[in-house]
PDB file of N, CA and C in Angstrom:
ATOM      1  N   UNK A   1     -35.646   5.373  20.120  1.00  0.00           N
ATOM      2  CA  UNK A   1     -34.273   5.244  20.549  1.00  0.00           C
ATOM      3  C   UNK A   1     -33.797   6.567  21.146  1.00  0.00           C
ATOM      4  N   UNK A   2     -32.927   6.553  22.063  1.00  0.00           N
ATOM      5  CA  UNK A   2     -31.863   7.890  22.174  1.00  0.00           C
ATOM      6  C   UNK A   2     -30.690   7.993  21.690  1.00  0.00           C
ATOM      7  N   UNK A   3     -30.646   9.462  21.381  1.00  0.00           N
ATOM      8  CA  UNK A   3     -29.830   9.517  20.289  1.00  0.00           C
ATOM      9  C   UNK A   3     -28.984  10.310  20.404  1.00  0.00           C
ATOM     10  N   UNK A   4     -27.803  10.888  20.831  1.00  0.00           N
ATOM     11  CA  UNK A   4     -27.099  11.659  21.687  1.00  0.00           C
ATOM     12  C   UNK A   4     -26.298  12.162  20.714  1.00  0.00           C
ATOM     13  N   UNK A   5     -25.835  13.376  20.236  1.00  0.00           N
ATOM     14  CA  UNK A   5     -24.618  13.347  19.534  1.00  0.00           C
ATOM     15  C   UNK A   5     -23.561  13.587  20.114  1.00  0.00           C
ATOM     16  N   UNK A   6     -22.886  13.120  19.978  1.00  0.00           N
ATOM     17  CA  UNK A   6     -21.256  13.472  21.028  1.00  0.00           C
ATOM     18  C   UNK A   6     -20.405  14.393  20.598  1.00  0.00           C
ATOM     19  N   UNK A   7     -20.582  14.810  19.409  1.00  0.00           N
ATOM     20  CA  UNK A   7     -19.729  15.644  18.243  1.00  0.00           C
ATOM     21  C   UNK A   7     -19.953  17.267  19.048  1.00  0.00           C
ATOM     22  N   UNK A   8     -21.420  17.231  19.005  1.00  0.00           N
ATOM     23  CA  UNK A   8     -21.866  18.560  19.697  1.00  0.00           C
ATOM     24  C   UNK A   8     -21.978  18.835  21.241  1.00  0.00           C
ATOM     25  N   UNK A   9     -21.823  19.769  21.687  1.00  0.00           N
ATOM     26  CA  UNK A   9     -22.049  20.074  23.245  1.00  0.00           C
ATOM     27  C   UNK A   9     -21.343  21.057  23.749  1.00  0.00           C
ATOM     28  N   UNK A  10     -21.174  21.756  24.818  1.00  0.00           N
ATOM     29  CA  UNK A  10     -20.851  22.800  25.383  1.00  0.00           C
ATOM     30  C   UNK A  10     -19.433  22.632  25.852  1.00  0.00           C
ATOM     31  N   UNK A  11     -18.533  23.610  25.355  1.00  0.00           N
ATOM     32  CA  UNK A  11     -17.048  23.527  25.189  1.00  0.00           C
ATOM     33  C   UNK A  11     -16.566  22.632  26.611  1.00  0.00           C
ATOM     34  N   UNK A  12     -15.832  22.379  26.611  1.00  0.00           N
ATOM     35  CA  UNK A  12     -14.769  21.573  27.530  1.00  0.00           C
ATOM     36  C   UNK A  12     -15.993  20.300  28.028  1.00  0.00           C
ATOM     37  N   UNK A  13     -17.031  20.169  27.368  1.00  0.00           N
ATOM     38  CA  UNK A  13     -18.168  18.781  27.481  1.00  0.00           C
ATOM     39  C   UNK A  13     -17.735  17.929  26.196  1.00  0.00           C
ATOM     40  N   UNK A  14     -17.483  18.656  25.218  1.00  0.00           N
ATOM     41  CA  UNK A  14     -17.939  17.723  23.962  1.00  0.00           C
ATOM     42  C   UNK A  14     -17.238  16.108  23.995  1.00  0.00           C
ATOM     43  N   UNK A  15     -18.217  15.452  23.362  1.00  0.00           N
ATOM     44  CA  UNK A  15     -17.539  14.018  23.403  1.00  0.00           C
ATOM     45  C   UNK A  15     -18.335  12.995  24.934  1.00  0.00           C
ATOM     46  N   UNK A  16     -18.638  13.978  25.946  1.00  0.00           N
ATOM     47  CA  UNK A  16     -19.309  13.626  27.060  1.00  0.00           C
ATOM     48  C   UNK A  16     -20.789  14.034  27.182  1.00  0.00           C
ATOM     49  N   UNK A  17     -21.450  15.265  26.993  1.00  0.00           N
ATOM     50  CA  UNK A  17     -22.522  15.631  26.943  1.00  0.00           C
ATOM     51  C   UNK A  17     -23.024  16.173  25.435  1.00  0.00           C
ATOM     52  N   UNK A  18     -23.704  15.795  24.892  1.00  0.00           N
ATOM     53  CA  UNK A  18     -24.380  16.223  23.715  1.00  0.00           C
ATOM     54  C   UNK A  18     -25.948  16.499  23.320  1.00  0.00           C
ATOM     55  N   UNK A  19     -26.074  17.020  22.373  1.00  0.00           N
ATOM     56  CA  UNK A  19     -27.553  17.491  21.910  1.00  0.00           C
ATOM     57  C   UNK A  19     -28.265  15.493  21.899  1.00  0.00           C
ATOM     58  N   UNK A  20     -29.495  16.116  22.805  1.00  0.00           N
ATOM     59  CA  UNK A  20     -30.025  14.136  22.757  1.00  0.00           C
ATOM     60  C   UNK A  20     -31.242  14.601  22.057  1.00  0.00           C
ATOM     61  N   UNK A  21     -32.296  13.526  21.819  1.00  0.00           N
ATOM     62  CA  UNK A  21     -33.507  12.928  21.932  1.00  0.00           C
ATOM     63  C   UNK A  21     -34.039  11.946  21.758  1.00  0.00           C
ATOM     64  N   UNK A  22     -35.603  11.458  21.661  1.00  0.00           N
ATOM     65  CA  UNK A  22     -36.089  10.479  21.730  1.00  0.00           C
ATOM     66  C   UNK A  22     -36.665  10.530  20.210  1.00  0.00           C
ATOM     67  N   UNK A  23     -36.529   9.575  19.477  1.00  0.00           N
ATOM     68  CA  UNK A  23     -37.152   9.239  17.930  1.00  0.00           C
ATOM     69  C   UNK A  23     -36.920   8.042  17.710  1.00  0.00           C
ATOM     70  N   UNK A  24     -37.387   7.824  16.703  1.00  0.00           N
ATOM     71  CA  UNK A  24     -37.889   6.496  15.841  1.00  0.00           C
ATOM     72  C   UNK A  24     -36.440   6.193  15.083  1.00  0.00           C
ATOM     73  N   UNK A  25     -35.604   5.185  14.834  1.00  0.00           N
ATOM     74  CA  UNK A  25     -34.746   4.582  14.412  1.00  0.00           C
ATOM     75  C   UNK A  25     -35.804   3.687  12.957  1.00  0.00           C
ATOM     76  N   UNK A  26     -34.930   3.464  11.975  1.00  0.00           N
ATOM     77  CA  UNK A  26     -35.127   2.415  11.349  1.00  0.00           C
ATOM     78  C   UNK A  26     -33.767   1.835  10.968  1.00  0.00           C
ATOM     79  N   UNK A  27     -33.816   0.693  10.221  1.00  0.00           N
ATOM     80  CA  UNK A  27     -32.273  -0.118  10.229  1.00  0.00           C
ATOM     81  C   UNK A  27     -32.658  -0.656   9.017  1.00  0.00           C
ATOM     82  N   UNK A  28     -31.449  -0.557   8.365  1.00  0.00           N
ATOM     83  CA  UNK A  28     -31.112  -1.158   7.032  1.00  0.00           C
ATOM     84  C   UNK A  28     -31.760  -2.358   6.743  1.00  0.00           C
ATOM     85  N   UNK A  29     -31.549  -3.215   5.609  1.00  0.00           N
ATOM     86  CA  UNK A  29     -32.120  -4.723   5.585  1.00  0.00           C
ATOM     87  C   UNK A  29     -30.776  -6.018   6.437  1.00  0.00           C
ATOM     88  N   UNK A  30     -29.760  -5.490   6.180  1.00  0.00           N
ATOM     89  CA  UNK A  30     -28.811  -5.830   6.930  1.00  0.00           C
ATOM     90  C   UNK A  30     -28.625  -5.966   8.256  1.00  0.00           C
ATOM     91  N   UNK A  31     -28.940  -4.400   8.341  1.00  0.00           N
ATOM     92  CA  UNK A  31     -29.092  -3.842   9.964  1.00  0.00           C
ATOM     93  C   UNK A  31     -27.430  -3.197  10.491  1.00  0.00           C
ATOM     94  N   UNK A  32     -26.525  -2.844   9.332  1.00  0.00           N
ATOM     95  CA  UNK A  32     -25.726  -2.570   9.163  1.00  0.00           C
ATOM     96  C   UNK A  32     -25.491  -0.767   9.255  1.00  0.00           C
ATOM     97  N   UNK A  33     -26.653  -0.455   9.067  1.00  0.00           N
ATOM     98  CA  UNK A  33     -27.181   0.986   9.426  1.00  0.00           C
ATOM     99  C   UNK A  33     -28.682   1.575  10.002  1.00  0.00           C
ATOM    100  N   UNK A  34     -28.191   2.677  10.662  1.00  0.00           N
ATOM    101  CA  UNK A  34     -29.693   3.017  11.242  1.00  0.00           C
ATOM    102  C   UNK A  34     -29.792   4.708  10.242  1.00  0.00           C
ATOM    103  N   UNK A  35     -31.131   4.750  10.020  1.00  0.00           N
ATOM    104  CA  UNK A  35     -31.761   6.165   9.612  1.00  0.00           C
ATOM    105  C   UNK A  35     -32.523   6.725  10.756  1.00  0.00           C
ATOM    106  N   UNK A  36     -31.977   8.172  10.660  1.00  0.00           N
ATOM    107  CA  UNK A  36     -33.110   8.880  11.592  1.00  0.00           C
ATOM    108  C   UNK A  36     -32.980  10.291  10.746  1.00  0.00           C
ATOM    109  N   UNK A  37     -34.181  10.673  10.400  1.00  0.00           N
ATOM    110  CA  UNK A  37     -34.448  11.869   9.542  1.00  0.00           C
ATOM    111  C   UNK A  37     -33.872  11.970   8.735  1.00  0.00           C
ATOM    112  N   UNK A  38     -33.514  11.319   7.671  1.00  0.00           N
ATOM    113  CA  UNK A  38     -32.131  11.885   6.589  1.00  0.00           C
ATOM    114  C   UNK A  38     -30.794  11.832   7.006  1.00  0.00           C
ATOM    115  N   UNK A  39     -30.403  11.108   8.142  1.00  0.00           N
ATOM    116  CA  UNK A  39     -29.330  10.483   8.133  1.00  0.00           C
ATOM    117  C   UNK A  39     -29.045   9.568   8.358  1.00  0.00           C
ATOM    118  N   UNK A  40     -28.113   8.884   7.999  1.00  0.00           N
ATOM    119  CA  UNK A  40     -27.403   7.579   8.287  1.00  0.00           C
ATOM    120  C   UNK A  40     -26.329   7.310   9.102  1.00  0.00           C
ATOM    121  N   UNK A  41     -26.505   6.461   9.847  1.00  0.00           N
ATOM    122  CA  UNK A  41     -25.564   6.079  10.546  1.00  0.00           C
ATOM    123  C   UNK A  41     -24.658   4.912  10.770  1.00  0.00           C
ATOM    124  N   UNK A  42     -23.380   4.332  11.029  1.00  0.00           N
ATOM    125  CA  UNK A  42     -23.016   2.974  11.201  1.00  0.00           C
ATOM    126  C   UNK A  42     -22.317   3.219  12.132  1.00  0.00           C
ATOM    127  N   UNK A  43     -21.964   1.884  12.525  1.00  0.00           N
ATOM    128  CA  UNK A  43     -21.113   1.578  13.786  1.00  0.00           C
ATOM    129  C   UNK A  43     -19.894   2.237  13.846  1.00  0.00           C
ATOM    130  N   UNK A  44     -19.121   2.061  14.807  1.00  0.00           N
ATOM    131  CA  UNK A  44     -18.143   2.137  15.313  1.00  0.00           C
ATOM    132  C   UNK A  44     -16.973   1.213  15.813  1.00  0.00           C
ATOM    133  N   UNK A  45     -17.856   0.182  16.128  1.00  0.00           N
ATOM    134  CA  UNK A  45     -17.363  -1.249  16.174  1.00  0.00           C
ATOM    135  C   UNK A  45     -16.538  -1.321  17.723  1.00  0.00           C
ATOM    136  N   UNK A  46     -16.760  -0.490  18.564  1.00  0.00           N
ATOM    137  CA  UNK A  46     -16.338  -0.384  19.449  1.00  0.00           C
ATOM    138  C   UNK A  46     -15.217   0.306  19.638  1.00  0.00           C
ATOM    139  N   UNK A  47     -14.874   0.947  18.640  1.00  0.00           N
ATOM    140  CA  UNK A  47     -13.835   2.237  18.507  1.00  0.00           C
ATOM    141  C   UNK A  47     -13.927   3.126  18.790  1.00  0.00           C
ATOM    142  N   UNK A  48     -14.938   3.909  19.275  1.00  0.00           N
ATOM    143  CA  UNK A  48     -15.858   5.476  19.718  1.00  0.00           C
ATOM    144  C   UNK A  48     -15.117   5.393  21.044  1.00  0.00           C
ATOM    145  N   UNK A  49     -15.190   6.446  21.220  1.00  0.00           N
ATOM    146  CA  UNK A  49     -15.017   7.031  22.705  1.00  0.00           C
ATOM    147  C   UNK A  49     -16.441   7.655  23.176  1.00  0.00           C
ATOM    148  N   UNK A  50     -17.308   7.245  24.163  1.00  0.00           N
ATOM    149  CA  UNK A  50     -18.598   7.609  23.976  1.00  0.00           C
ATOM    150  C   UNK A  50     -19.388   7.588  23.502  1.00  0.00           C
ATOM    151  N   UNK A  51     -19.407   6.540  22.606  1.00  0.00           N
ATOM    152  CA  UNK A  51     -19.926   6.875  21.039  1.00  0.00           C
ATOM    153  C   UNK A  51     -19.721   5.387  20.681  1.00  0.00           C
ATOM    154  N   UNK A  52     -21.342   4.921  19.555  1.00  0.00           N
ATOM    155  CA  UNK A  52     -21.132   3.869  19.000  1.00  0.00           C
ATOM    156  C   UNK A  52     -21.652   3.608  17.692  1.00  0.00           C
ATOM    157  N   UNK A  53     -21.891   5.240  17.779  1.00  0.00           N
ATOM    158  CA  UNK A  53     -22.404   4.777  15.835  1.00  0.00           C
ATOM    159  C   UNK A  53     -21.854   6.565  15.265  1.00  0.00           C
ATOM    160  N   UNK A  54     -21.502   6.439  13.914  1.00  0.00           N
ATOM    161  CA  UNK A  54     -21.364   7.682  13.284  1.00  0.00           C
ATOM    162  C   UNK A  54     -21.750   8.457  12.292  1.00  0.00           C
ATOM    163  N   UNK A  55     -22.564   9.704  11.784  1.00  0.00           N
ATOM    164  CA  UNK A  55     -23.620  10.198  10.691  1.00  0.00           C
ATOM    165  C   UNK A  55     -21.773   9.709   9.336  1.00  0.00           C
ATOM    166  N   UNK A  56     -22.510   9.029   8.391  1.00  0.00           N
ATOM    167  CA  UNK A  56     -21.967   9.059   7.190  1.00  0.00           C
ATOM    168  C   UNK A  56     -21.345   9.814   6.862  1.00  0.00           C
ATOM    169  N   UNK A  57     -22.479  10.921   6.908  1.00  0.00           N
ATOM    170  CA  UNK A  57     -21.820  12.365   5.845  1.00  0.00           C
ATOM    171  C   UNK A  57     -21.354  13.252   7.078  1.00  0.00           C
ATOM    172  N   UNK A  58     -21.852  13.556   8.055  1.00  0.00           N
ATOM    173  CA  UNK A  58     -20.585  14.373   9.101  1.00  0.00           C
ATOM    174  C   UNK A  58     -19.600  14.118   9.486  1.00  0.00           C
ATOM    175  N   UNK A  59     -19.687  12.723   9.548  1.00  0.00           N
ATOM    176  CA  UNK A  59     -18.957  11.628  10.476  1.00  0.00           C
ATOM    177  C   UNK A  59     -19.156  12.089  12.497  1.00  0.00           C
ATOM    178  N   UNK A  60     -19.557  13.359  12.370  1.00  0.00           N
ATOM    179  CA  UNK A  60     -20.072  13.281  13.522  1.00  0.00           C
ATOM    180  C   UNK A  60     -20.382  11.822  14.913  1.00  0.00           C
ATOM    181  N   UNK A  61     -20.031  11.680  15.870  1.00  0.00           N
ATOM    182  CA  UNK A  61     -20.203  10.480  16.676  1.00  0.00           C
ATOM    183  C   UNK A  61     -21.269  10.776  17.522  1.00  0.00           C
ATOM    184  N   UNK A  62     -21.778   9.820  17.264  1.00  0.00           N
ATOM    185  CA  UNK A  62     -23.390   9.769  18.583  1.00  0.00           C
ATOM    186  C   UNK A  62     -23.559   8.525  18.907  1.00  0.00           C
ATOM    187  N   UNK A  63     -24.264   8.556  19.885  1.00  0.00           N
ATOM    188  CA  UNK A  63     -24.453   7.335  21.238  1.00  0.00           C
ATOM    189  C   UNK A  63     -26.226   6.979  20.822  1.00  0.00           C
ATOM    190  N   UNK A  64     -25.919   5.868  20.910  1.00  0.00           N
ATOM    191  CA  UNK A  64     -27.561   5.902  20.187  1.00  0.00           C
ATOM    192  C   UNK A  64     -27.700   4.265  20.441  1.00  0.00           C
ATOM    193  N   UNK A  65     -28.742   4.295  21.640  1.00  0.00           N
ATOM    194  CA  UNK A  65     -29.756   3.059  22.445  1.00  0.00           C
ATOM    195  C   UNK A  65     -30.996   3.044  22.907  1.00  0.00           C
ATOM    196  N   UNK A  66     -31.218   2.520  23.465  1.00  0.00           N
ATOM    197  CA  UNK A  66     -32.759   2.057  23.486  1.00  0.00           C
ATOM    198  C   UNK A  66     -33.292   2.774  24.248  1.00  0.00           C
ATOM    199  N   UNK A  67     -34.209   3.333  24.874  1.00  0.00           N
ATOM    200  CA  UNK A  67     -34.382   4.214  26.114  1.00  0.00           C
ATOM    201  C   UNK A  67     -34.430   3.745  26.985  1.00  0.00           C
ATOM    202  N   UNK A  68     -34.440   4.039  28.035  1.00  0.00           N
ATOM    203  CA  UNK A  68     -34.380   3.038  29.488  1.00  0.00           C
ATOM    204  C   UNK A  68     -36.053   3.725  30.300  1.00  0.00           C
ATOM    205  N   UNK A  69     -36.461   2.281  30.943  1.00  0.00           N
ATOM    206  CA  UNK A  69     -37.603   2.357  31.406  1.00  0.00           C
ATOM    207  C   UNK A  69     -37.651   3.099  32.661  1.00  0.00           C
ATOM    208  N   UNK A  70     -36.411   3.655  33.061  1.00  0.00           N
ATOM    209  CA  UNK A  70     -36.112   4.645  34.487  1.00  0.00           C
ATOM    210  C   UNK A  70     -36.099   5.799  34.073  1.00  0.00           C
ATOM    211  N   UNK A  71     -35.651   6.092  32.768  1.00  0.00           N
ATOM    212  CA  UNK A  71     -36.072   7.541  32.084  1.00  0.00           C
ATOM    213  C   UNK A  71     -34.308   8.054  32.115  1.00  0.00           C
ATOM    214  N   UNK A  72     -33.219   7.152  32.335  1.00  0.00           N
ATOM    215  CA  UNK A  72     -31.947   8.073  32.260  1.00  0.00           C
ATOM    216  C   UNK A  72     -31.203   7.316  31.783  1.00  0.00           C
ATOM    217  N   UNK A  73     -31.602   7.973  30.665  1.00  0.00           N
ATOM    218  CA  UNK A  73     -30.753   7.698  29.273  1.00  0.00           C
ATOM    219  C   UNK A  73     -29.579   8.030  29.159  1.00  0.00           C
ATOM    220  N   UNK A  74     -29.590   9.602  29.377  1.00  0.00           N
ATOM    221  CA  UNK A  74     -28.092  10.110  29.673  1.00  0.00           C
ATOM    222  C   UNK A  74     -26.735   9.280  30.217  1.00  0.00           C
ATOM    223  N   UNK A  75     -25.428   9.356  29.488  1.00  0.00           N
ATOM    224  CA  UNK A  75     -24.356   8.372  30.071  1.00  0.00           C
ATOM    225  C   UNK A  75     -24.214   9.030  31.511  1.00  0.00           C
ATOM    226  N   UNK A  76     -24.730  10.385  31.343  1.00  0.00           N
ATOM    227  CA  UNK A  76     -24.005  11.071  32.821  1.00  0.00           C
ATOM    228  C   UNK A  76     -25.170  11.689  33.703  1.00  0.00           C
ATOM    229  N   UNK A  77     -26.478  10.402  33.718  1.00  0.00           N
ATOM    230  CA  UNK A  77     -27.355  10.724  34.565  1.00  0.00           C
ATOM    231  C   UNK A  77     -28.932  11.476  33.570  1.00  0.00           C
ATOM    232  N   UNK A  78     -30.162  11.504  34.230  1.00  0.00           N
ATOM    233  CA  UNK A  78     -31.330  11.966  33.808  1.00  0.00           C
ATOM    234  C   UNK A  78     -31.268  13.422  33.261  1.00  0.00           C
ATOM    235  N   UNK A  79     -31.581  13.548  31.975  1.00  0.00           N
ATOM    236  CA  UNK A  79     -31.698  15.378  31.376  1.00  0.00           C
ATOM    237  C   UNK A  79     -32.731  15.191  30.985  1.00  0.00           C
ATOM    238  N   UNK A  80     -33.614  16.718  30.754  1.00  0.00           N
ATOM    239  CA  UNK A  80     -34.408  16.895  29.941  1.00  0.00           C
ATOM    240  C   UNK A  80     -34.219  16.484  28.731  1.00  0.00           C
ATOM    241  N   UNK A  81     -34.851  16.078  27.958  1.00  0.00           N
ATOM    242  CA  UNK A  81     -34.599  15.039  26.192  1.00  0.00           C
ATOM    243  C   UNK A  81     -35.613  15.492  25.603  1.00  0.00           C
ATOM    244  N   UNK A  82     -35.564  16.139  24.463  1.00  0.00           N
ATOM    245  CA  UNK A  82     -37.371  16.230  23.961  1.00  0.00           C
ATOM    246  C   UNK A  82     -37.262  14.805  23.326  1.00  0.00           C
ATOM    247  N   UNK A  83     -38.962  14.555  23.030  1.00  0.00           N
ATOM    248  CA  UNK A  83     -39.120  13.737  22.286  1.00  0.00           C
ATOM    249  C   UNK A  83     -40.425  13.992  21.218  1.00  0.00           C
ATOM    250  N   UNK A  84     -39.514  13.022  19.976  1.00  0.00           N
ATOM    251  CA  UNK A  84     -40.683  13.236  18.744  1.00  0.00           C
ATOM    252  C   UNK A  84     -41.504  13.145  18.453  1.00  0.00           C
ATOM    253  N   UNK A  85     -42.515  13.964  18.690  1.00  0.00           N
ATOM    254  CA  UNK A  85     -44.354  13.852  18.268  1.00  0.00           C
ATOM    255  C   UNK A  85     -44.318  12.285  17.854  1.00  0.00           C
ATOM    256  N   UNK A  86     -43.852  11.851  16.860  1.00  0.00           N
ATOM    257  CA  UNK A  86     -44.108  10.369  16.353  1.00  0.00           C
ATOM    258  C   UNK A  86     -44.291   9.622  17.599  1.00  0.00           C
ATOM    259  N   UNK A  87     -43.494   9.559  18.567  1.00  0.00           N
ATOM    260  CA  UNK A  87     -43.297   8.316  19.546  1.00  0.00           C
ATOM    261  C   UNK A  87     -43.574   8.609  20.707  1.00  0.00           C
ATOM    262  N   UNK A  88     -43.927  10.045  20.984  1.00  0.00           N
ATOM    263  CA  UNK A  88     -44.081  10.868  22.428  1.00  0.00           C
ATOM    264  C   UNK A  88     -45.085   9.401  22.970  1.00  0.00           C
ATOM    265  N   UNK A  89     -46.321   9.497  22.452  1.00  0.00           N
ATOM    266  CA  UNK A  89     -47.390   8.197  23.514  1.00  0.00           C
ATOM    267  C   UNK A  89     -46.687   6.995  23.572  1.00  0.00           C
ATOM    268  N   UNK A  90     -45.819   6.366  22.482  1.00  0.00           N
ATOM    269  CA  UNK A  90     -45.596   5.438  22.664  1.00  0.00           C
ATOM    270  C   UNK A  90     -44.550   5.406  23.643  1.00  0.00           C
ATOM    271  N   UNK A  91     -43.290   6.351  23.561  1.00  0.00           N
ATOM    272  CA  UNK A  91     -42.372   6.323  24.832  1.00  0.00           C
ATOM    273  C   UNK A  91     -43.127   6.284  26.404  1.00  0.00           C
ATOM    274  N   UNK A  92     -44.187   7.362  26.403  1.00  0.00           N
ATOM    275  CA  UNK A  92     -44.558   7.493  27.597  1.00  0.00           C
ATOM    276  C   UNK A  92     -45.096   5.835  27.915  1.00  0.00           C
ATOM    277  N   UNK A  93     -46.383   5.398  27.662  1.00  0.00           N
ATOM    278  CA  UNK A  93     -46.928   4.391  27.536  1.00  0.00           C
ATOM    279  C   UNK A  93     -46.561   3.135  27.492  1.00  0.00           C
ATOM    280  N   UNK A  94     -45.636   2.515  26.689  1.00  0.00           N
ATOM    281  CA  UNK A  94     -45.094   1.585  26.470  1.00  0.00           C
ATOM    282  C   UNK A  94     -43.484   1.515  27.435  1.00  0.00           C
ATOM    283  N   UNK A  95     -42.576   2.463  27.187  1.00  0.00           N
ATOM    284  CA  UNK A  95     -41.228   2.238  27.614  1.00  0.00           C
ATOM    285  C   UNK A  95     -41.469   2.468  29.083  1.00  0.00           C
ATOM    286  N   UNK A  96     -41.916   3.928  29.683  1.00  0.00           N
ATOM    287  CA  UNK A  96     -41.918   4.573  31.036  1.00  0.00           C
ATOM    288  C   UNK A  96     -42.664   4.638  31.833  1.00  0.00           C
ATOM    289  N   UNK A  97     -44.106   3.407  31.092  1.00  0.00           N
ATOM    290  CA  UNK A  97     -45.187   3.186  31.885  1.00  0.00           C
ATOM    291  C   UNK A  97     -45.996   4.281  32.630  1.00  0.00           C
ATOM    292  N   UNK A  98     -46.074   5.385  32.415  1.00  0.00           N
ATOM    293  CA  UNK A  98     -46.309   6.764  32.582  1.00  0.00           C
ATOM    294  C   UNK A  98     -47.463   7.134  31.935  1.00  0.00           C
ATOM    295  N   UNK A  99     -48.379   6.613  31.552  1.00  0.00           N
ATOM    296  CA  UNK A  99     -49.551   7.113  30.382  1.00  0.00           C
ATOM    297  C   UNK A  99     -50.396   8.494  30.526  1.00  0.00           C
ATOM    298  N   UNK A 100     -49.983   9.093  32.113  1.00  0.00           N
ATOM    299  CA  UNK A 100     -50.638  10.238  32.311  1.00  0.00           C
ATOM    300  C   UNK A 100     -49.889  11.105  31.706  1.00  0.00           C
ATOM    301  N   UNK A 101     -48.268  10.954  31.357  1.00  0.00           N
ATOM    302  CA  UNK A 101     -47.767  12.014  30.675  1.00  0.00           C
ATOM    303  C   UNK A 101     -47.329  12.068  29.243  1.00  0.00           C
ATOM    304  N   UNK A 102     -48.148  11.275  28.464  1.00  0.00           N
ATOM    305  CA  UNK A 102     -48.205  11.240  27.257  1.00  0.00           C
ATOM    306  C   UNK A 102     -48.252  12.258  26.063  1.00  0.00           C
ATOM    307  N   UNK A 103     -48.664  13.480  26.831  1.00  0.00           N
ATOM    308  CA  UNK A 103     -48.957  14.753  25.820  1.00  0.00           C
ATOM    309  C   UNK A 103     -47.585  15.594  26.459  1.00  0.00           C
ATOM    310  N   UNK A 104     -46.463  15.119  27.105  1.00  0.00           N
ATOM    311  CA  UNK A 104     -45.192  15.509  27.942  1.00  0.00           C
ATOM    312  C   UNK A 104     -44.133  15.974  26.832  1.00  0.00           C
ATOM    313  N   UNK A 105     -43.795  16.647  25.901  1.00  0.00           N
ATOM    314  CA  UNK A 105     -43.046  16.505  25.078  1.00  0.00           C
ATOM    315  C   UNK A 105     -41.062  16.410  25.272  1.00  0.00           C
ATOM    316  N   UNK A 106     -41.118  16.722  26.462  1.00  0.00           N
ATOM    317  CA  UNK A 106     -39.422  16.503  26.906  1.00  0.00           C
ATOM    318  C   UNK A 106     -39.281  15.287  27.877  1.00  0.00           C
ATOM    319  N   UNK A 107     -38.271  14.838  28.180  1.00  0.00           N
ATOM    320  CA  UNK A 107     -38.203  13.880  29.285  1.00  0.00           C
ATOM    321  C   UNK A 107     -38.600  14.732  30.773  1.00  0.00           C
ATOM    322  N   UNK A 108     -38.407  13.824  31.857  1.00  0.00           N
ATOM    323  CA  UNK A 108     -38.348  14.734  32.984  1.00  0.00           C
ATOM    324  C   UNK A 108     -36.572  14.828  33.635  1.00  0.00           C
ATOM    325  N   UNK A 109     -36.624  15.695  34.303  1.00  0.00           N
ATOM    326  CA  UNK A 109     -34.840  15.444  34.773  1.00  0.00           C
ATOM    327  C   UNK A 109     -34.586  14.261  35.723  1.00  0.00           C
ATOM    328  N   UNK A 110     -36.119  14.288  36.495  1.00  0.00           N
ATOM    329  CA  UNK A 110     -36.038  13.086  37.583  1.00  0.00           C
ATOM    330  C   UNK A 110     -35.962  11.923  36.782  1.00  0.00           C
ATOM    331  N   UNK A 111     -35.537  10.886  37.677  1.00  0.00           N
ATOM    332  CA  UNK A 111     -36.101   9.624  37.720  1.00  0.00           C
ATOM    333  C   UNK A 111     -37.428   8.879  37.947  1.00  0.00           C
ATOM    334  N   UNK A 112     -37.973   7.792  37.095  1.00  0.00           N
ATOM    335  CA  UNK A 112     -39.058   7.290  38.000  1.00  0.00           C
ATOM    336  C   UNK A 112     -38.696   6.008  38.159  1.00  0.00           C
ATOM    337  N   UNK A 113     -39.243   5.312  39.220  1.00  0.00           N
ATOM    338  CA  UNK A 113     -38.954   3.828  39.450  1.00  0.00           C
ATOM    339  C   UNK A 113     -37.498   3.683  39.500  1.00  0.00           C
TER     340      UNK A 113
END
């Protein structure tokens, strides 16, 4: 998934540009929450401004979807994104159809396709 936080980012950005990347989501039995590393997250319910899910314990707001097979994830266009050793082959391979850049650990800024 990408996972954007909106909470964080470079003064007169925040809320629009935030710290991203690419990792592994899991979801509750419900599906009422997602985990990523030791945190939790829930919705927003369409109340966010930018934003559609929020960490529990920061309450922090982050944007957090699926990756896109064009590589621009970003609400405001293609960034560099690292992504997590766990899923690096599988993003490349599976989502971006890209298998030569599988050992790639950031996004690219371009677009492909």
């Amino acid at each position: 998934m990408y996972i954007e936080n909106k909470s964080a980012g470079p003064p007169g950005r925040r809320g629009l540009v935030g710290v991203a990347r690419i990792g592994r989501i899991s979801f509750s039995k419900t599906g009422k929450s997602l985990y990523y590393k030791g945190q939790t997250f829930q919705s927003l319910n369409g109340s966010g401004f930018k934003a559609n899910f929020f960490d529990v314990e920061s309450h922090e707001k982050y944007w957090i979807s699926g990756p896109k097979k064009n590589g621009c994830d970003g609400l405001y266009g293609p960034r560099p994104t690292p992504i997590d050793d766990d899923v690096r082959e599988e993003y490349w391979t599976k989502i971006r159809k890209l298998p030569g850049k599988k050992h790639q650990r950031v996004t690219s800024a371009k677009v492909s396709g």
